[in-house]
Protein backbone atom coordinates (compact mmCIF):
# COMPACT_ATOMS: atom_id res chain seq x y z
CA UNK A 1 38.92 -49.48 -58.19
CA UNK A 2 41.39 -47.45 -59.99
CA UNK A 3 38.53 -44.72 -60.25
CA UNK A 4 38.51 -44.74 -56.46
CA UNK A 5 42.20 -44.48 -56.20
CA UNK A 6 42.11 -41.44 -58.53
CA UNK A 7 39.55 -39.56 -56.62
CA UNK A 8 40.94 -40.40 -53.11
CA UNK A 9 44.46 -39.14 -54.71
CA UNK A 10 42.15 -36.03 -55.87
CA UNK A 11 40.90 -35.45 -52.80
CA UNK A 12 44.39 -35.22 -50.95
CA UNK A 13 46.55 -33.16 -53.56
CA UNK A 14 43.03 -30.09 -53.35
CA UNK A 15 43.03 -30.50 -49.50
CA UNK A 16 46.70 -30.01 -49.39
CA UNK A 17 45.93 -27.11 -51.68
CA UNK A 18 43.02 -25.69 -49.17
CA UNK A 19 45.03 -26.23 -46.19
CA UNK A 20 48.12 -23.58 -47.84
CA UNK A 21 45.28 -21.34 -49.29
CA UNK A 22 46.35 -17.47 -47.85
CA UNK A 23 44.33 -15.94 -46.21
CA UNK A 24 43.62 -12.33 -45.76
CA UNK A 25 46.11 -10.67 -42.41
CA UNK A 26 47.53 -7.44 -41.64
CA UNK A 27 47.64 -3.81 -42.99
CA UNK A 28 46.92 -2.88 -46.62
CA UNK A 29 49.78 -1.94 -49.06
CA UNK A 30 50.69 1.61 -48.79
CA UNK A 31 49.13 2.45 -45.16
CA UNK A 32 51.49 3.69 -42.63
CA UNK A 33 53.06 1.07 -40.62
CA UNK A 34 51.57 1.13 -37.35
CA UNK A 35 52.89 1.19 -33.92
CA UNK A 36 55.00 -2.04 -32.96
CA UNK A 37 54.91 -2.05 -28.61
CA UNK A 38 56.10 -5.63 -28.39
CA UNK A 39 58.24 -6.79 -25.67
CA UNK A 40 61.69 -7.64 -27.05
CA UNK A 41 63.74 -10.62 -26.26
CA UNK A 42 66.74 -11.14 -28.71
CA UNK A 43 68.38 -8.50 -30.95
CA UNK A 44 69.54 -5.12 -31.01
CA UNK A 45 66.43 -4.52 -27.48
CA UNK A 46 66.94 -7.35 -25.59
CA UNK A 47 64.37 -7.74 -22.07
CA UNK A 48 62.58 -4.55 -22.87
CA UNK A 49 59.25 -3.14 -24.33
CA UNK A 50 60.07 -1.30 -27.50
CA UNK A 51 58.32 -0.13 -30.50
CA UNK A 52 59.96 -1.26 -33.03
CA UNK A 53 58.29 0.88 -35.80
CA UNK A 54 60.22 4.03 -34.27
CA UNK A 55 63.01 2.22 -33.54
CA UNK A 56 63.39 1.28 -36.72
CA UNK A 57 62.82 4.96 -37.95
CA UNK A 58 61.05 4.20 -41.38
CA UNK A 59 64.50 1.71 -42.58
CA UNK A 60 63.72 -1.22 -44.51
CA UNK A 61 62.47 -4.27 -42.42
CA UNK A 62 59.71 -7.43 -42.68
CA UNK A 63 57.87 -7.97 -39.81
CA UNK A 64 56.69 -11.28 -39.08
CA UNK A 65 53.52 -12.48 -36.93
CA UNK A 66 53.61 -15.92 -35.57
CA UNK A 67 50.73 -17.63 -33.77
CA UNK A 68 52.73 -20.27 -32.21
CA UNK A 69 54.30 -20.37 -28.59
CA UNK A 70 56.55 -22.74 -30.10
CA UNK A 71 58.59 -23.33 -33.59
CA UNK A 72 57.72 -26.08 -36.25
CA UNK A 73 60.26 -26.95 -38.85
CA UNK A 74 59.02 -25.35 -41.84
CA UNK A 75 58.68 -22.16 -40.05
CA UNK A 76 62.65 -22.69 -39.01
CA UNK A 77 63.64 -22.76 -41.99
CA UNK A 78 61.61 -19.65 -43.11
CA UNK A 79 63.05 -17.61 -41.02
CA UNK A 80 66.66 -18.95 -41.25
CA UNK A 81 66.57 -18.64 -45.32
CA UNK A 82 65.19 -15.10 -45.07
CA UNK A 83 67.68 -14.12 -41.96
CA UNK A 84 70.16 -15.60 -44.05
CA UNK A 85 69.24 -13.78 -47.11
CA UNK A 86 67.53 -10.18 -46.37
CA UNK A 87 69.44 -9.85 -43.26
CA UNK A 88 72.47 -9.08 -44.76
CA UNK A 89 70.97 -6.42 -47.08
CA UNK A 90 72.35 -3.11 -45.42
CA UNK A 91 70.22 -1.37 -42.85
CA UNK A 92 67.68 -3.93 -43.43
CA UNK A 93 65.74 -5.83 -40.33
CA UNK A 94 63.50 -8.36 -39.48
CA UNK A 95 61.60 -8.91 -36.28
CA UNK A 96 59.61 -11.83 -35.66
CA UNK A 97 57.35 -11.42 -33.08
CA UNK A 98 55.33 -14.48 -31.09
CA UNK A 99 51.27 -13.55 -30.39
CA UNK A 100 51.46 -15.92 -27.40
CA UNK A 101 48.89 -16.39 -24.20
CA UNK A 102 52.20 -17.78 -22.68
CA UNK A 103 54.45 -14.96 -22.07
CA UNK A 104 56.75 -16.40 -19.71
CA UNK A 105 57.10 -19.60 -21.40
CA UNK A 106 58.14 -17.99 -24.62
CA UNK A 107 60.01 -15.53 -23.10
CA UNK A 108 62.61 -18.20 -21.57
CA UNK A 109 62.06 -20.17 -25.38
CA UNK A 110 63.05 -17.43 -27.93
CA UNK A 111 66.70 -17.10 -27.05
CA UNK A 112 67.13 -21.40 -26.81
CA UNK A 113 65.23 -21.50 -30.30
CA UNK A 114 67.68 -18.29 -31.73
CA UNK A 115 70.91 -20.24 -30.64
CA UNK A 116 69.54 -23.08 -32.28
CA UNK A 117 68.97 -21.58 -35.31
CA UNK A 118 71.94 -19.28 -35.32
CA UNK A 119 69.96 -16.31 -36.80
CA UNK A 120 72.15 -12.86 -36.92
CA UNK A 121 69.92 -10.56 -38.15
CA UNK A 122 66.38 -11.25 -36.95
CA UNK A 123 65.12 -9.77 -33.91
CA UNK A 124 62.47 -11.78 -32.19
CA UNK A 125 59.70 -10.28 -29.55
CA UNK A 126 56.33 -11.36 -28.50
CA UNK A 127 53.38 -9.56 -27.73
CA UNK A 128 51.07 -11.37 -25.21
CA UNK A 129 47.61 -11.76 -26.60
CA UNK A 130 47.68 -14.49 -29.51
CA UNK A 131 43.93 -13.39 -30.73
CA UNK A 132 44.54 -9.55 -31.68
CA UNK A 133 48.43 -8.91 -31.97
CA UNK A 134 49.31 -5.73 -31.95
CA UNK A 135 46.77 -2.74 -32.63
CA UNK A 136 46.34 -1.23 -36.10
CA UNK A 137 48.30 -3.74 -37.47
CA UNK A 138 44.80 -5.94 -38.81
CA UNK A 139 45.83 -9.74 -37.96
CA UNK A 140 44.18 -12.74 -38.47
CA UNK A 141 43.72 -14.81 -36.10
CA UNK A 142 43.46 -17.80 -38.60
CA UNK A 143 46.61 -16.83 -40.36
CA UNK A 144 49.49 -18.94 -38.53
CA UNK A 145 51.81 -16.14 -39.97
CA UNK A 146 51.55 -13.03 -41.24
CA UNK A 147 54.77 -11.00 -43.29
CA UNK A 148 54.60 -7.87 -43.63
CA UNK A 149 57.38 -5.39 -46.06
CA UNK A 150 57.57 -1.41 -45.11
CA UNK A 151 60.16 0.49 -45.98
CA UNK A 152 59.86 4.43 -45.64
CA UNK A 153 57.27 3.84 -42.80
CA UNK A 154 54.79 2.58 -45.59
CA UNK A 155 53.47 -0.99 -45.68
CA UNK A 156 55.23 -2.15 -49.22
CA UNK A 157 53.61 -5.62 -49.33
CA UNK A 158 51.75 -8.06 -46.67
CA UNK A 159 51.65 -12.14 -47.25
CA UNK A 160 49.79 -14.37 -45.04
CA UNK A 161 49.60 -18.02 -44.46
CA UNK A 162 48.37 -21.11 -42.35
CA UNK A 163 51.16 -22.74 -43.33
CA UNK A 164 54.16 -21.71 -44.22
CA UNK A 165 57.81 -23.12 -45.16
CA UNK A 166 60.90 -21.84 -47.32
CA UNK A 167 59.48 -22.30 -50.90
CA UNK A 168 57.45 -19.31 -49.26
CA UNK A 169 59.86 -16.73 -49.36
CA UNK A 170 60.75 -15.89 -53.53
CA UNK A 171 57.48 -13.58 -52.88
CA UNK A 172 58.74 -12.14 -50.17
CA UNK A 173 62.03 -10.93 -51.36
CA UNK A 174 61.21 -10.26 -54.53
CA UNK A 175 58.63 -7.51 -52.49
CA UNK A 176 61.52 -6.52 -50.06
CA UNK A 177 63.95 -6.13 -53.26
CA UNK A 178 61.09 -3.84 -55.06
CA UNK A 179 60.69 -1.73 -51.75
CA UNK A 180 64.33 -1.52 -52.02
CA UNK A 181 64.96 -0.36 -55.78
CA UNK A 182 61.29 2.04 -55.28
CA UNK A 183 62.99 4.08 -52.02
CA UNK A 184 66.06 4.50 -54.15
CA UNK A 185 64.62 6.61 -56.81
């Protein structure tokens, strides 16, 4: 009996393990960062199509992929930690942008979600085809996010997941913080 317990115990701790596995989404580290048409609904754009890759005219900022119309804890906090911690770096940005089918519907739910959340510093947009995302910019469809660092207009550092929470996001700023200190020399 206590052979079976071990082995069902097993058997949950590697399939929690499989289920967090990365997998492989978005552009390669040091490719140009591709064009970002997305249509912006909170932040700096607000109700307008904008490409945020000239907008943001080669400045630091993560861009984040989400395959949800709607937001699950873990990826609240995500994105509150790192809006709360890489938003305040100077000139620095993130935009989180929603690969919906639902356009409407999470058009009228980013700015109730944002208020919730109390975010200052992240943008959020959606782009309205949740299989492709954006062109040139290589997403997974099986990836439930995708992170992606540029600074300089280069791709710095990509992470993807199909799960994601807080304990996430040391990897991601320590690769924002590198992009930071490499643009300063």
């Amino acid at each position: 009996m206590r052979l079976f317990v071990a082995a069902v115990i097993f058997a949950v701790s590697l399939a929690g393990t499989i289920a967090r596995a990365d997998v492989e989404s978005g552009p390669t580290v040091d490719e140009k960062v591709p064009a970002l048409k997305v249509h912006a609904v909170v932040g700096p754009v607000e109700n307008k199509d904008v490409d945020y890759t000239a907008e943001r005219k080669g400045k630091p900022t993560i861009y984040i992929f989400i395959q949800a119309t709607e937001w699950s804890r873990p990826m609240a906090r995500y994105l509150r930690k790192l809006d709360t911690t890489i938003g305040k770096t100077e000139g620095a940005a993130i935009v989180a942008v929603w690969l919906t089918d639902d356009k409407e519907k999470t058009r009228t739910y980013l700015p109730r979600a944002q208020m919730s959340l109390k975010m200052e510093s992240t943008a959020l947009a959606l782009f309205p085809d949740s299989q492709t995302g954006p062109e040139g910019w290589g997403l997974n469809a099986d990836a439930f996010m995708t992170t992606v660092v540029t600074n300089k207009g280069k791709v710095t550092a990509t992470f993807a997941y199909q799960s994601v929470n807080e304990t996430d996001l040391p990897d991601v700023e320590k690769a924002f913080h590198k992009a930071l200190k490499a643009a300063a020399k």
